[in-house]
N, C-alpha and C. Protein backbone atom coordinates (compact mmCIF):
# COMPACT_ATOMS: atom_id res chain seq x y z
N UNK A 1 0.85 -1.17 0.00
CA UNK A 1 0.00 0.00 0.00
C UNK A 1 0.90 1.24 0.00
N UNK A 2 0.94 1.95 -0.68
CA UNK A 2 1.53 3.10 -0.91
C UNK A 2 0.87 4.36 0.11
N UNK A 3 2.34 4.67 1.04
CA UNK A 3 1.62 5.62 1.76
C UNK A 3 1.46 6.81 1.90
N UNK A 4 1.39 7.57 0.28
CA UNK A 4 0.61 8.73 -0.21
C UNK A 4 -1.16 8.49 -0.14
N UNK A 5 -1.54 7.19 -0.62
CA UNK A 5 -2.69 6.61 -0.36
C UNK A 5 -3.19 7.05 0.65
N UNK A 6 -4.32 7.60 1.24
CA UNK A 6 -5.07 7.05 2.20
C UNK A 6 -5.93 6.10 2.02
N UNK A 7 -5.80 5.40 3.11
CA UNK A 7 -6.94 4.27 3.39
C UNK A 7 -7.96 4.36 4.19
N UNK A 8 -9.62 4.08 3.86
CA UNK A 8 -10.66 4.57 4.49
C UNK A 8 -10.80 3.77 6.07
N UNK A 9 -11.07 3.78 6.88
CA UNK A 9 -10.39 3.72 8.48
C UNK A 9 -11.40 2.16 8.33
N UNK A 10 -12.42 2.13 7.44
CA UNK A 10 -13.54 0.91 7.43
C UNK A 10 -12.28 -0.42 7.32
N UNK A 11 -11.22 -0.19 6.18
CA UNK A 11 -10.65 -1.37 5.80
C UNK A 11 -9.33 -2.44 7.14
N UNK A 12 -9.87 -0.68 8.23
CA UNK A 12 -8.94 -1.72 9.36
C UNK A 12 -9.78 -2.59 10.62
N UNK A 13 -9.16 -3.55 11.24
CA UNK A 13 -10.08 -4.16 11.95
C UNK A 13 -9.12 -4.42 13.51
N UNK A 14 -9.65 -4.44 14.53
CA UNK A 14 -8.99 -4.55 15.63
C UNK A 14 -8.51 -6.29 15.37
N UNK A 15 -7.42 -5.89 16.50
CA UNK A 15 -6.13 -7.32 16.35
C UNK A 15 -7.33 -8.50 16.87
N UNK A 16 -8.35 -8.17 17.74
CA UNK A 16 -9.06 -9.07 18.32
C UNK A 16 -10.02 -9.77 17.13
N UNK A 17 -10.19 -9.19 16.22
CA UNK A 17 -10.98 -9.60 15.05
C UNK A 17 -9.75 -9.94 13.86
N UNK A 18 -9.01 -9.81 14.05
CA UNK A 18 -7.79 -10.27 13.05
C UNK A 18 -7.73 -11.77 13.71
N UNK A 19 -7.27 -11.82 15.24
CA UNK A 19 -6.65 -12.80 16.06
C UNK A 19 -7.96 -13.96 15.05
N UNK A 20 -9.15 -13.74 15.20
CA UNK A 20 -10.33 -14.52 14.45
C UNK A 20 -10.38 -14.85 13.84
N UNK A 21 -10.22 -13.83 12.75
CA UNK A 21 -10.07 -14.54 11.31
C UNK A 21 -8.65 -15.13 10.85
N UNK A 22 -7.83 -14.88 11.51
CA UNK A 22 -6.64 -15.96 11.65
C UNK A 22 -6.32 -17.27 12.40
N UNK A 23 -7.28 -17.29 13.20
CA UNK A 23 -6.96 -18.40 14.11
C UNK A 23 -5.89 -18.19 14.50
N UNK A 24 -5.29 -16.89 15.14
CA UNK A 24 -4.07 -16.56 15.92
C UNK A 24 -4.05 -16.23 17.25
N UNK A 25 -3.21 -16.06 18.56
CA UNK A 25 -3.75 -15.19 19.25
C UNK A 25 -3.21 -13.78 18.87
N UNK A 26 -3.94 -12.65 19.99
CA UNK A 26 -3.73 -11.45 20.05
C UNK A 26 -2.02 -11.03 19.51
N UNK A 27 -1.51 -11.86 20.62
CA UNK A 27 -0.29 -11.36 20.87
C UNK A 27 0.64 -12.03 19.47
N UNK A 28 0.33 -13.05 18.50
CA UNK A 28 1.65 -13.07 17.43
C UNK A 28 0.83 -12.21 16.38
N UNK A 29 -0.18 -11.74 16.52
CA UNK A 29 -0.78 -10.78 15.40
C UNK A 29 -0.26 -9.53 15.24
N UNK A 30 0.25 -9.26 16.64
CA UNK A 30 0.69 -7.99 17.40
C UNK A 30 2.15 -8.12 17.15
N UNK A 31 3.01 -9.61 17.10
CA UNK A 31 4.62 -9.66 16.59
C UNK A 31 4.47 -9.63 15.10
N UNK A 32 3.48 -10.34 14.26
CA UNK A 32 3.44 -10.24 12.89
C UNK A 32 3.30 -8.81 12.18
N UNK A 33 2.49 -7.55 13.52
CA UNK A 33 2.92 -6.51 12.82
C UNK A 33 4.17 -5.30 13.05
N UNK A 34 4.85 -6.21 14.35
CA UNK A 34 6.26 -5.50 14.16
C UNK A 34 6.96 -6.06 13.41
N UNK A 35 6.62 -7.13 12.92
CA UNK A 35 7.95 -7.87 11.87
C UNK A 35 7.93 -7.37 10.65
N UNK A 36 6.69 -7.02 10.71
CA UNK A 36 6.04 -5.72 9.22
C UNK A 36 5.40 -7.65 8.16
N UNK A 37 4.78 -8.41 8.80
CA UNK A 37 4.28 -9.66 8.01
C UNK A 37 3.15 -9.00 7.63
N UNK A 38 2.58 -7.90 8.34
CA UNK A 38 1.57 -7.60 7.94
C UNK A 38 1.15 -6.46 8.52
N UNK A 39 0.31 -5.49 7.77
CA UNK A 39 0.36 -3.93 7.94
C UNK A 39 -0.89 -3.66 9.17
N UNK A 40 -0.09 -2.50 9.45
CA UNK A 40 -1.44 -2.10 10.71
C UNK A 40 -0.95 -0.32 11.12
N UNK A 41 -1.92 0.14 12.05
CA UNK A 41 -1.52 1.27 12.34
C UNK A 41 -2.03 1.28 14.01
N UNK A 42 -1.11 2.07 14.88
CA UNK A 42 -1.35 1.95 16.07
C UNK A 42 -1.97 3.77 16.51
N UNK A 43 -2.92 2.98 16.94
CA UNK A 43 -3.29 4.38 17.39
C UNK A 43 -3.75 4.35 19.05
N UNK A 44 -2.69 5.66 19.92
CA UNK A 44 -2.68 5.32 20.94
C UNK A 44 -2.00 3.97 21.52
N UNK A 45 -2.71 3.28 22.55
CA UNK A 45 -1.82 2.10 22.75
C UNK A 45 -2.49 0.58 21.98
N UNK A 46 -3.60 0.61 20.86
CA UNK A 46 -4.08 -0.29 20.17
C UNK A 46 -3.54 -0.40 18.77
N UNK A 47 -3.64 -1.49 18.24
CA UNK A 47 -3.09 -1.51 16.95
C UNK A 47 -4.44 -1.83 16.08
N UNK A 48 -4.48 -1.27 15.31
CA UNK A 48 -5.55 -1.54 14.17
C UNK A 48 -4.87 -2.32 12.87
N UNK A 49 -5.14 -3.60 12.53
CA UNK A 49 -4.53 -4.30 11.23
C UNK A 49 -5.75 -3.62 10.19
N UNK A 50 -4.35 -3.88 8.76
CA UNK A 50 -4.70 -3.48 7.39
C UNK A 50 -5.73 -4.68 7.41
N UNK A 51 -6.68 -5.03 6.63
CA UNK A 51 -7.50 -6.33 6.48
C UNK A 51 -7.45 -7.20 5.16
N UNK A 52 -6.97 -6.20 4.43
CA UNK A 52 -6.24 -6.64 3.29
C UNK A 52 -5.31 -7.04 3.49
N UNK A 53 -4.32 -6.63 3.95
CA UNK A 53 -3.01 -7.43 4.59
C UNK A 53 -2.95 -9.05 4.90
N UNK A 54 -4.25 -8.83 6.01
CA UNK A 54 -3.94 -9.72 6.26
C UNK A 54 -4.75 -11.16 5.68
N UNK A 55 -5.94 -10.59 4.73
CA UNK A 55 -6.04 -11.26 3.87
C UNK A 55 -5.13 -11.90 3.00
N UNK A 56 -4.20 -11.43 2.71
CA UNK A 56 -3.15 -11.80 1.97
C UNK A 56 -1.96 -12.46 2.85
N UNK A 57 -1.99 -11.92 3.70
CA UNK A 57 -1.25 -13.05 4.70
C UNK A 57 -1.61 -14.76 5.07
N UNK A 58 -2.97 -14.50 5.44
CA UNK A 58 -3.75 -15.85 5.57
C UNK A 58 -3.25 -17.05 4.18
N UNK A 59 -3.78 -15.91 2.87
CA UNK A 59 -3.93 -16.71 1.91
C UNK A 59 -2.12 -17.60 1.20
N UNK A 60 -1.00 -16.74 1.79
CA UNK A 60 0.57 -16.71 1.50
C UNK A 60 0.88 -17.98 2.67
N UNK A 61 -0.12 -18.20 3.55
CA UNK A 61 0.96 -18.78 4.77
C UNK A 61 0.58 -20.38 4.30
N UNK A 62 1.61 -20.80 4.66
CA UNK A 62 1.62 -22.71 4.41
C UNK A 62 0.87 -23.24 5.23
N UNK A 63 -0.54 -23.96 4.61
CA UNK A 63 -1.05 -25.06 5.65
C UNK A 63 -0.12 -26.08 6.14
N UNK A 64 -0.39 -26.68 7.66
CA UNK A 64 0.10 -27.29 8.37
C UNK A 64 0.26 -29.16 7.36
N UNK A 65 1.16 -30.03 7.90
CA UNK A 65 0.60 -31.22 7.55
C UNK A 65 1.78 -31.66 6.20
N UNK A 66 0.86 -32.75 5.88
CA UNK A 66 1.19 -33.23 4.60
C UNK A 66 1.12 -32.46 3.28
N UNK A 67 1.97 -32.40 2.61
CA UNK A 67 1.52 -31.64 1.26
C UNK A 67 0.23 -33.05 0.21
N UNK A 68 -0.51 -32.56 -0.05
CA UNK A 68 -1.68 -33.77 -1.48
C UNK A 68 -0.63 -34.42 -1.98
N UNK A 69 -0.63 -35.49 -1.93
CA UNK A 69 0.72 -36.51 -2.92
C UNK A 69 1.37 -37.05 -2.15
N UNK A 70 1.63 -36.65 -1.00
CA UNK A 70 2.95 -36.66 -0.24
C UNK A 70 2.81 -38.79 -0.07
N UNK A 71 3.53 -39.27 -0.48
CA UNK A 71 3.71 -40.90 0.16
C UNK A 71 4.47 -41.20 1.13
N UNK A 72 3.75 -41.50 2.25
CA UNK A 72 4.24 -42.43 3.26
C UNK A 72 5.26 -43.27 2.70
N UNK A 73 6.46 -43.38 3.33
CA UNK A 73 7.70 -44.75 3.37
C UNK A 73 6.92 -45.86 3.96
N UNK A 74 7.42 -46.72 3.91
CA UNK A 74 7.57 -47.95 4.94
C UNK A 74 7.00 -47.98 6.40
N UNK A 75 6.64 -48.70 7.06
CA UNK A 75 6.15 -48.31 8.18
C UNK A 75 7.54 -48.73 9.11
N UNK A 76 7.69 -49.04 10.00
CA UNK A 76 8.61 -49.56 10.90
C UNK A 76 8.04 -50.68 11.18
N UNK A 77 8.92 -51.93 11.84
CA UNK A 77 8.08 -53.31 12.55
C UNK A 77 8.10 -52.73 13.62
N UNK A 78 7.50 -53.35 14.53
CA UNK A 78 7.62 -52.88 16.07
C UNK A 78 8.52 -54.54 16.10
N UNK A 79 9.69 -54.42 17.41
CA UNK A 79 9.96 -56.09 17.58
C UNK A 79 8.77 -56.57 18.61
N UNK A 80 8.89 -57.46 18.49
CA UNK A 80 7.66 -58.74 19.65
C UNK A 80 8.19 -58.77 20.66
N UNK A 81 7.47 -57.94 21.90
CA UNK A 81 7.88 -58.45 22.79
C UNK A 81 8.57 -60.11 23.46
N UNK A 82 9.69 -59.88 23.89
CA UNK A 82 10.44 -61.23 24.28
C UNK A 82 9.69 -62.05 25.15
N UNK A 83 9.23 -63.62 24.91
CA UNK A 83 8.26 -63.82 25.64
C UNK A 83 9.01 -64.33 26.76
N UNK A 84 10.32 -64.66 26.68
CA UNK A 84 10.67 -65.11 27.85
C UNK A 84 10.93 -64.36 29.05
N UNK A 85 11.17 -62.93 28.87
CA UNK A 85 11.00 -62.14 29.97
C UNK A 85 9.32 -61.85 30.25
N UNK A 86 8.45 -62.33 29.66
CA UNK A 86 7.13 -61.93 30.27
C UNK A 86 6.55 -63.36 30.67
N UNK A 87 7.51 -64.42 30.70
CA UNK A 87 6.67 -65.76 31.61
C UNK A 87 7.49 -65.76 32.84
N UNK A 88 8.58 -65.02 32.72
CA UNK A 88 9.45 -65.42 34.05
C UNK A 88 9.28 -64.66 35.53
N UNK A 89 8.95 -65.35 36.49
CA UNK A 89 8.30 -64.87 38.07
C UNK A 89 9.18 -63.99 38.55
């Protein structure tokens, strides 16, 4: 966002409604916008996020997990328990 731009104050949303639509808490929404991951403006002692931002953040970040395709190796054996240590008194 170019900041000759103004932006209409509608397109920002408190970190508590960011934290939401991110499934984040408060507080890495609040490190994601000192790291500059994503835009915001603080006014007073609150931070207001860009919502576009972080739209675009959401949509950039890697789901968790397996990538689609991904093939499992081999499994491991487990060994069999030794039966002679489990008959002996």
């Amino acid at each position: 966002m170019p900041e000759d731009t103004p932006t209409p104050i509608t397109d920002y949303i408190s970190t508590k409604e960011a934290s939401e639509r991110a499934h984040l808490t408060q507080d890495h929404i609040i490190r994601l916008l000192h790291r500059g991951a994503i835009q915001g403006i603080r006014k007073a002692r609150e931070w207001l996020v860009y919502a576009p931002s972080l739209a675009a953040y959401i949509a950039s970040k890697p789901k968790r997990g397996l990538k689609p395709g991904t093939k499992l190796g081999p499994r491991r054996k487990t060994k069999p328990a030794e039966a002679s240590n489990a008959q002996t008194l």
